[in-house]
Protein backbone atom coordinates (compact mmCIF):
# COMPACT_ATOMS: atom_id res chain seq x y z
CA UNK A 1 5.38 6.13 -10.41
CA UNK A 2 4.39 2.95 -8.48
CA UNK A 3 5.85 -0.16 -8.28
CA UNK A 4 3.88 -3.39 -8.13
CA UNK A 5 5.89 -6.14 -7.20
CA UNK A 6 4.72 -9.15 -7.84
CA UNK A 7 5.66 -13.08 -6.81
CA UNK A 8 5.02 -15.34 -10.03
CA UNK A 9 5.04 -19.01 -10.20
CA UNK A 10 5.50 -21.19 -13.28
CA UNK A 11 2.34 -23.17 -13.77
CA UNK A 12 4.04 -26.23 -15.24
CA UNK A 13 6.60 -25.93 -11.59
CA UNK A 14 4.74 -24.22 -9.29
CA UNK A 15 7.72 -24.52 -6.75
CA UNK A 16 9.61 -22.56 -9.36
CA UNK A 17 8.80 -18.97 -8.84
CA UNK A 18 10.38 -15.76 -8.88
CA UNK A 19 9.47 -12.01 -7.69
CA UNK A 20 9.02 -9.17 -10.71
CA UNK A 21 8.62 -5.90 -10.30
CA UNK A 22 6.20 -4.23 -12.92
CA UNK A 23 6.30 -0.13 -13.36
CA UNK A 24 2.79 1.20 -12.87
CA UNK A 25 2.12 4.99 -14.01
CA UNK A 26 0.06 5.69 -11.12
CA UNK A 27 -0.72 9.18 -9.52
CA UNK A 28 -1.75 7.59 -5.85
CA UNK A 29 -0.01 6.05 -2.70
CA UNK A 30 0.52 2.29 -2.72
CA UNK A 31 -2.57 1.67 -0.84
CA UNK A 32 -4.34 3.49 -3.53
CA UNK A 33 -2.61 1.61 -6.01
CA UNK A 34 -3.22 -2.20 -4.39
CA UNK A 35 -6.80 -0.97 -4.94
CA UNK A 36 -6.45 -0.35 -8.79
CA UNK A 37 -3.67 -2.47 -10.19
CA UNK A 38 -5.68 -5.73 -10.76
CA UNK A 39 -6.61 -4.97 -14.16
CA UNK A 40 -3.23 -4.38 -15.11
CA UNK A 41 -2.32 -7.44 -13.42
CA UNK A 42 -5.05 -9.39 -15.79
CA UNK A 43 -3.23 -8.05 -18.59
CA UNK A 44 -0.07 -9.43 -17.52
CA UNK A 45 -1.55 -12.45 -16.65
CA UNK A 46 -2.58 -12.91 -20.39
CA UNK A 47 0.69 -11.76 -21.73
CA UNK A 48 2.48 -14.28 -19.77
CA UNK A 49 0.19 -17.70 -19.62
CA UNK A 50 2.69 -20.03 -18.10
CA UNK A 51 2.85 -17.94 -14.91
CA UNK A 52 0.31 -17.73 -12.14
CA UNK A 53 0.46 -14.97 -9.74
CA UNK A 54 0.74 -15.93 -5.92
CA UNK A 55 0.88 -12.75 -4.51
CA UNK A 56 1.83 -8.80 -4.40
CA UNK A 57 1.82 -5.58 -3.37
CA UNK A 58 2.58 -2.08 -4.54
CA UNK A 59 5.40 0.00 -3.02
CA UNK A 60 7.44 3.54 -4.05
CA UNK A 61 10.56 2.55 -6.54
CA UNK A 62 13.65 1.69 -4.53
CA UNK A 63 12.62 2.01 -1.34
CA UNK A 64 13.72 -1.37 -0.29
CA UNK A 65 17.33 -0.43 -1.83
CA UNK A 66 17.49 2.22 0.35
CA UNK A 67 16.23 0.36 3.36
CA UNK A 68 19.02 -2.63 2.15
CA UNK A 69 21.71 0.40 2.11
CA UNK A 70 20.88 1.38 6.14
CA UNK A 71 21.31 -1.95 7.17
CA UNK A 72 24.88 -2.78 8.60
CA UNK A 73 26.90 -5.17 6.18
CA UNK A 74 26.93 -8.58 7.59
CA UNK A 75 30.54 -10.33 7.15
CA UNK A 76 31.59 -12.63 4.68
């Protein structure tokens, strides 16, 4: 599984946008995927009209929670 994460912007406020992370059953490496995923991005495109997509990428599933959990805490 391959996660495409994906910055959206409202097209009625494009200064209001927000990050989403869409599961994509996909058998290859992110690169691989970044390669594929923009028909599935065209679908969510039409399921959501009042967003535009500004940008994205694919990654593995939680690897940025794992590289959040390495990093030292910073103090309150």
């Amino acid at each position: 599984m391959i996660e495409i994460i994906v910055t959206v912007c409202a097209l009625a406020q494009p200064t209001q946008c927000e990050e989403q992370h869409l599961q994509f059953a996909f058998g290859g490496s992110p690169r691989q995927c970044a390669m594929n995923a923009q028909p599935y991005l065209a679908q969510w495109l039409n399921e959501h009209p009042k967003w535009s997509i500004v940008r994205w990428h694919c990654d593995v599933p939680r690897r940025q929670e794992k590289a959040d959990a390495r990093r030292p805490a910073r103090p309150a």
